[in-house]
Protein backbone atom coordinates (compact mmCIF):
# COMPACT_ATOMS: atom_id res chain seq x y z
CA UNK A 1 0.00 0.00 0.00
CA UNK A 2 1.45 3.69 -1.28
CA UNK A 3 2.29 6.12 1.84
CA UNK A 4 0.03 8.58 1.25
CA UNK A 5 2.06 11.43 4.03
CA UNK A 6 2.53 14.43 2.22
CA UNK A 7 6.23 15.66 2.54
CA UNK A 8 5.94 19.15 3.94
CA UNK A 9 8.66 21.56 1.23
CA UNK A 10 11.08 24.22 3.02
CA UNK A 11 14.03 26.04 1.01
CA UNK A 12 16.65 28.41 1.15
CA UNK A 13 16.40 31.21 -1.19
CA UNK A 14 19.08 33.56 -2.52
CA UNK A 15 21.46 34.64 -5.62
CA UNK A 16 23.71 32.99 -5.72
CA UNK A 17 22.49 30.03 -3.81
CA UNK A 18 24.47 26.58 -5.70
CA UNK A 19 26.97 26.86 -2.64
CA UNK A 20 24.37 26.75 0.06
CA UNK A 21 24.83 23.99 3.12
CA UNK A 22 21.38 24.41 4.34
CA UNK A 23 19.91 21.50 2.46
CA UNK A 24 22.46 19.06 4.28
CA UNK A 25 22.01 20.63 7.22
CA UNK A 26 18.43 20.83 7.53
CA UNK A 27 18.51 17.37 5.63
CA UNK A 28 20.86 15.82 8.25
CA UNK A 29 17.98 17.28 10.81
CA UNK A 30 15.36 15.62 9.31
CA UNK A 31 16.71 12.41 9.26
CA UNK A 32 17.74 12.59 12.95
CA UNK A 33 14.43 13.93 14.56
CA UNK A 34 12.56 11.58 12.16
CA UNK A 35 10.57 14.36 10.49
CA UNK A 36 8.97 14.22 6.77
CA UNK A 37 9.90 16.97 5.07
CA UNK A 38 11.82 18.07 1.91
CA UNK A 39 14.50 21.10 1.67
CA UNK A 40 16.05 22.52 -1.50
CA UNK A 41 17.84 25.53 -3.05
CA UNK A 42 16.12 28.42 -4.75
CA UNK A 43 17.72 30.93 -7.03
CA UNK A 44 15.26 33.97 -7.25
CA UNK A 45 17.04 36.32 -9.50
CA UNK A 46 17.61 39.72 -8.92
CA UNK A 47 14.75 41.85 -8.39
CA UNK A 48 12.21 39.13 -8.32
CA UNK A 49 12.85 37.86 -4.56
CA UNK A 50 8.95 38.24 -4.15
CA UNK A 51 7.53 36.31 -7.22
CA UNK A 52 10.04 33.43 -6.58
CA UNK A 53 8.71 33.60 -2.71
CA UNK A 54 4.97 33.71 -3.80
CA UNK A 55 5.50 31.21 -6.38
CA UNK A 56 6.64 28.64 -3.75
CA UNK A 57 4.27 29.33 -1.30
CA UNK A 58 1.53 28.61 -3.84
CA UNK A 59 3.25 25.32 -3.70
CA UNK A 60 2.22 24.46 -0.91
CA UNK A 61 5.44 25.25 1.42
CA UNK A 62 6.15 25.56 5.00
CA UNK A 63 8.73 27.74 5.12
CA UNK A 64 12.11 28.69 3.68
CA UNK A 65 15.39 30.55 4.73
CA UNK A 66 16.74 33.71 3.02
CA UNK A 67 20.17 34.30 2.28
CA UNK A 68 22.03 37.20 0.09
CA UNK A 69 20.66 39.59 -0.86
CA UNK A 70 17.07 39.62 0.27
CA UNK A 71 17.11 39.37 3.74
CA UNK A 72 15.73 43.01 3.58
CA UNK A 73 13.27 42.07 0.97
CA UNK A 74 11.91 39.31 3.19
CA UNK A 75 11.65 41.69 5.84
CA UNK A 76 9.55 43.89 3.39
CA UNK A 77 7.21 40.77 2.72
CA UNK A 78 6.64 39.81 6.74
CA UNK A 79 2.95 40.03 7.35
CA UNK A 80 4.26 39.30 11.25
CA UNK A 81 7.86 39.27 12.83
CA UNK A 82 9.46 38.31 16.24
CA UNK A 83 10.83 40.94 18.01
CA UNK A 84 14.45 39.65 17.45
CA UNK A 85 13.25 40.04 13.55
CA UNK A 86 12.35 43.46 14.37
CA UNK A 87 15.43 44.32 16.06
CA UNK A 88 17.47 43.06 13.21
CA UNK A 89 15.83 44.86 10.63
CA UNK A 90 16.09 41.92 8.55
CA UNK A 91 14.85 38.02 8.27
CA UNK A 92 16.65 35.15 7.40
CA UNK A 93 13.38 32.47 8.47
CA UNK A 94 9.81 32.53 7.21
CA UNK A 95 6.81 30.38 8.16
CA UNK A 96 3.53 30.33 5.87
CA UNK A 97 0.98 29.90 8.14
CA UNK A 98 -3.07 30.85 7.28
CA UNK A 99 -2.26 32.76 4.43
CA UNK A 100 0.07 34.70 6.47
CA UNK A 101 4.28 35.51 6.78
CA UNK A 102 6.23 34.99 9.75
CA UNK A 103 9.47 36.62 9.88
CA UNK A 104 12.24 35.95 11.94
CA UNK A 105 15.80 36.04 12.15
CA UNK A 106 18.16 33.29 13.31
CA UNK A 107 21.40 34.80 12.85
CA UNK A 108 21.95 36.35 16.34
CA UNK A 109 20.94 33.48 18.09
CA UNK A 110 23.03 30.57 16.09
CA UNK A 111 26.28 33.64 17.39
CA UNK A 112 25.31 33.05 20.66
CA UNK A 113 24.69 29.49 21.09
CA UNK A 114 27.83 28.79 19.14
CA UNK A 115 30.08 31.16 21.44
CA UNK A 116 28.35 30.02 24.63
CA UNK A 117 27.40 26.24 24.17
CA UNK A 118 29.88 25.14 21.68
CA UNK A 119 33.24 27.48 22.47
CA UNK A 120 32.46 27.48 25.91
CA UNK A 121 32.91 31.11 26.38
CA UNK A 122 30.45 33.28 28.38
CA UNK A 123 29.09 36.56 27.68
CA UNK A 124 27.88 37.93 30.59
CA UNK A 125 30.25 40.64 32.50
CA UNK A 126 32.33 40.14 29.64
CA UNK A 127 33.74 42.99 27.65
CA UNK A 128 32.43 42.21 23.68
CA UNK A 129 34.00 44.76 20.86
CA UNK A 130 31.62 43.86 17.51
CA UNK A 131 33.25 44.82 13.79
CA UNK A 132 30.85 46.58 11.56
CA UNK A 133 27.63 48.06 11.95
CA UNK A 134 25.90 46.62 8.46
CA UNK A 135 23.32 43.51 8.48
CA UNK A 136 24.97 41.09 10.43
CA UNK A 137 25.85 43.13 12.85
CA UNK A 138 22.39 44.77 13.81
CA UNK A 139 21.27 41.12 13.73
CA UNK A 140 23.84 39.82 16.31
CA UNK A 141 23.36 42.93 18.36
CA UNK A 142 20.03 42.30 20.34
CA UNK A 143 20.81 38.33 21.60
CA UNK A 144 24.51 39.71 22.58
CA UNK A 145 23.10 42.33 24.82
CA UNK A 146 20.07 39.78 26.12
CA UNK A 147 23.13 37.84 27.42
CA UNK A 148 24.57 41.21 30.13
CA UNK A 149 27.89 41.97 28.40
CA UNK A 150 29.61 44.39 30.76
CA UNK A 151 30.24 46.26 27.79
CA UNK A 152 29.81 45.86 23.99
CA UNK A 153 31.44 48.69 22.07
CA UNK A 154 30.67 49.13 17.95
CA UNK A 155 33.31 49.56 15.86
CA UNK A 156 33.13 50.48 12.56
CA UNK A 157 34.78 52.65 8.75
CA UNK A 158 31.76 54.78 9.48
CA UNK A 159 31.37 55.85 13.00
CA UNK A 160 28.09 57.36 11.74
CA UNK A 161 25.97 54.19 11.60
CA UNK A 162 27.92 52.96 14.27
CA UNK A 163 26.96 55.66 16.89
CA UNK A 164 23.26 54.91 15.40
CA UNK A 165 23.22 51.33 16.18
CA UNK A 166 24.54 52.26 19.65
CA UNK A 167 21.47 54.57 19.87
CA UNK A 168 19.09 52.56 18.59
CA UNK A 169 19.61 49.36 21.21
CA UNK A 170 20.77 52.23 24.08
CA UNK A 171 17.80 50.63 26.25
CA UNK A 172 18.82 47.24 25.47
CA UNK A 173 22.34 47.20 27.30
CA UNK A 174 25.45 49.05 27.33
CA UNK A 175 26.72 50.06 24.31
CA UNK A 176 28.37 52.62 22.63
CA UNK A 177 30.41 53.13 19.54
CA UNK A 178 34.19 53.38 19.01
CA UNK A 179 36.29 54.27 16.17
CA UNK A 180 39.13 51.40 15.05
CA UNK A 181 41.62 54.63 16.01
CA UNK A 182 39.43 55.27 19.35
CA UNK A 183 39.74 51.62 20.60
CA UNK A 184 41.11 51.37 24.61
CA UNK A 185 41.60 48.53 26.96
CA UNK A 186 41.46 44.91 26.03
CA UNK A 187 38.60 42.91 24.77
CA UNK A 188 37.11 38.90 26.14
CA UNK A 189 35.32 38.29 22.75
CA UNK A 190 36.03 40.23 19.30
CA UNK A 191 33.36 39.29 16.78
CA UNK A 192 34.25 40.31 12.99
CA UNK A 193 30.87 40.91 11.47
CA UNK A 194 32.14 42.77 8.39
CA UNK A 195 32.23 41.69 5.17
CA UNK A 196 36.10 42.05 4.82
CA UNK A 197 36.85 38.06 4.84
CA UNK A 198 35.46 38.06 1.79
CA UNK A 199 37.80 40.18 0.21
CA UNK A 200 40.97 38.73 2.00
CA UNK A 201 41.05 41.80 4.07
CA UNK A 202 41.15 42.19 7.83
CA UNK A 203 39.76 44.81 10.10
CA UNK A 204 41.88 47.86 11.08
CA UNK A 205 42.53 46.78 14.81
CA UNK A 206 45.32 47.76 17.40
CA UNK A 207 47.18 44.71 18.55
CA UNK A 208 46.52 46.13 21.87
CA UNK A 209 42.53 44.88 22.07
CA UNK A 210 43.88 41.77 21.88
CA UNK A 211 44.99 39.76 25.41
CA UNK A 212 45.78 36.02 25.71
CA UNK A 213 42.80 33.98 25.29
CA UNK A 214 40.82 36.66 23.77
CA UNK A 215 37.96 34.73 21.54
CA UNK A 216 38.62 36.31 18.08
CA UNK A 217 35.12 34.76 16.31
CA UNK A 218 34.99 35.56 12.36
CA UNK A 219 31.20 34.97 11.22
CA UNK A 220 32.75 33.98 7.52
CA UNK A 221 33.83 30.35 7.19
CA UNK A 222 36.14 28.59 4.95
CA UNK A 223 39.16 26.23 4.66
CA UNK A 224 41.82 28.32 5.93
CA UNK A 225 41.52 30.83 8.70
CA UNK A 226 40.48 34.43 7.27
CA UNK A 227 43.22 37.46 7.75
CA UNK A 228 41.18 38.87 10.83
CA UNK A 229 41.96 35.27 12.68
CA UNK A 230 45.04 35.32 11.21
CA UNK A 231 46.19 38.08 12.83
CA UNK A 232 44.13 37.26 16.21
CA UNK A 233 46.31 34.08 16.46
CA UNK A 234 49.33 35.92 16.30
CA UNK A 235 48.12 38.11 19.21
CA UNK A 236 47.56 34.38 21.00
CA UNK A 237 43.60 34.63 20.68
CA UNK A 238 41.80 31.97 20.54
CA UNK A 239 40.14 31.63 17.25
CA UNK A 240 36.37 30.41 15.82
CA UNK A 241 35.01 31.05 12.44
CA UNK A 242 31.05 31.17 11.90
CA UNK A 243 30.43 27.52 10.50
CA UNK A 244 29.12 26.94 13.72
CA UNK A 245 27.11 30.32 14.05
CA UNK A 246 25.20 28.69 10.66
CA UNK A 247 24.74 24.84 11.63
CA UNK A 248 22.69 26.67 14.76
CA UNK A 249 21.10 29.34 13.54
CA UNK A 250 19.84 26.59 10.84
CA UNK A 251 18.78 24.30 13.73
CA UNK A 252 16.81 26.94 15.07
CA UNK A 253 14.89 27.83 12.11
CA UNK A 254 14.55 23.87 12.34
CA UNK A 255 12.66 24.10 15.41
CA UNK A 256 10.36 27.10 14.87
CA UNK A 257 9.05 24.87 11.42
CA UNK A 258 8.97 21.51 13.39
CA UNK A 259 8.62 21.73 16.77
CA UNK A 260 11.89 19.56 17.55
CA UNK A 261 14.99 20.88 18.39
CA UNK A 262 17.80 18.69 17.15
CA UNK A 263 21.49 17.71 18.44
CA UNK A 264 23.75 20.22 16.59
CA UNK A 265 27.24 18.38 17.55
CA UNK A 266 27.90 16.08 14.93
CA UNK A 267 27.46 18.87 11.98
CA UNK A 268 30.03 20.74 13.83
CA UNK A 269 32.40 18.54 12.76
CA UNK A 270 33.22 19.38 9.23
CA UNK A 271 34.28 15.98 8.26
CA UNK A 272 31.06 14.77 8.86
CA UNK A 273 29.22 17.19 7.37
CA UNK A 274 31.64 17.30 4.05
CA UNK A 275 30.29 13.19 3.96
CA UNK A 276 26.48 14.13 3.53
């Protein structure tokens, strides 16, 4: 007799989108909490994020992630959001629900579960000095400060929309902006949220932010360590790059569409997850 369960659809979306790991990773998901569903890649070109969204919905999905470049679009789209989407400014999860669409963002809390339950580093009373002041910044920004940093200073080119993010979250925690030249006193955890990794390039900083066992985290990822933790491990910091920020911030959009959180600690290791 023919199974007659209807495998529930879920997708990431972006341009370009071939490289993606969330189908392994949500795949890998699936199979351990036992859950029916199918997740694939979309490429929405340019301009079209919201025909390619409304197309697939009218397919019946559940959900999907957003990646480059239409976090901001999907944000647009959100008939709903979580506060943490709101903070953000931008959403990286969606749930179709009722004819309506859920927004949230991920991002800031795969950072913090990574740092915290996977590094083993703590943020509270902890001073935190965050690179850049664009998207992935504002997105980390809200579940650092929900964690009681003794102090997490901005830094960024533009002290403009630096100061503005520190005015914007003011209420949330202390924060305040710093220029790379303005930087004093040494740092517990230095997060690199610009987009310089991708260019080869490293951040402007002093050596003298740096102490022994300062956690230098890079939320790029890649084969070799990216100039900024480079130049962290030659200042003896300890060093993390942000595949693990993306296997939980993936297993978190996991639970919101299923209702199961899984075990996160095998697709940490990349050998594993290069085998899927």
């Amino acid at each position: 007799m023919q199974n007659s369960e209807r495998i529930e659809q879920y997708a990431v979306i972006g341009n370009p989108i071939a490289h993606s790991k969330s189908p392994f990773l949500h795949s890998a998901f699936a199979q351990q909490c036992h859950q029916s569903m199918r997740y694939g890649r979309i490429l929405a070109p340019l301009g079209q994020f919201e025909t390619t969204l409304r197309e697939f919905i009218a397919q019946g999905a559940r959900g999907a992630n957003v990646t480059l470049p239409f976090k901001l679009d999907a944000f647009r789209l959100c008939s709903t959001l979580t506060p943490r989407a709101e903070a953000a400014g931008a959403v990286n999860t969606l749930s179709f629900e009722n004819g309506e669409i859920c927004g949230d963002n991920t991002d800031g809390c795969g950072l913090v579960k990574d740092i915290v339950n996977n590094a083993g580093t703590a943020l509270k009373d902890r001073r935190i000095l965050l690179l850049g002041a664009g998207g992935a910044a504002r997105g980390a920004l809200l579940p650092l400060l929900e964690c009681g940093p003794q102090e997490l200073v901005i830094a960024n080119r533009s002290p403009e929309k630096a100061q503005q993010l520190a005015r914007e979250f003011g209420s949330d925690g202390p924060i305040h902006e710093a220029g790379f030249d303005r930087l004093q006193g040494q740092f517990d955890i230095i997060i690199n949220a610009t987009s310089a990794s991708i260019s080869a390039q490293r951040p402007p900083l002093p050596d003298s932010v740096y102490r022994p066992g300062t956690l230098a985290y890079d939320m790029m990822y890649g084969e070799h360590l990216t100039p900024f933790l480079q130049h962290a491990a030659q200042q003896q910091a300890a060093t993390r790059d942000g595949w693990g920020m993306l296997v939980e911030q993936a297993a978190e959009s996991f639970y919101m569409w299923r209702g199961v959180r899984p075990v996160t600690t095998e697709l940490l290791v990349r050998e594993y997850t290069s085998a899927l």
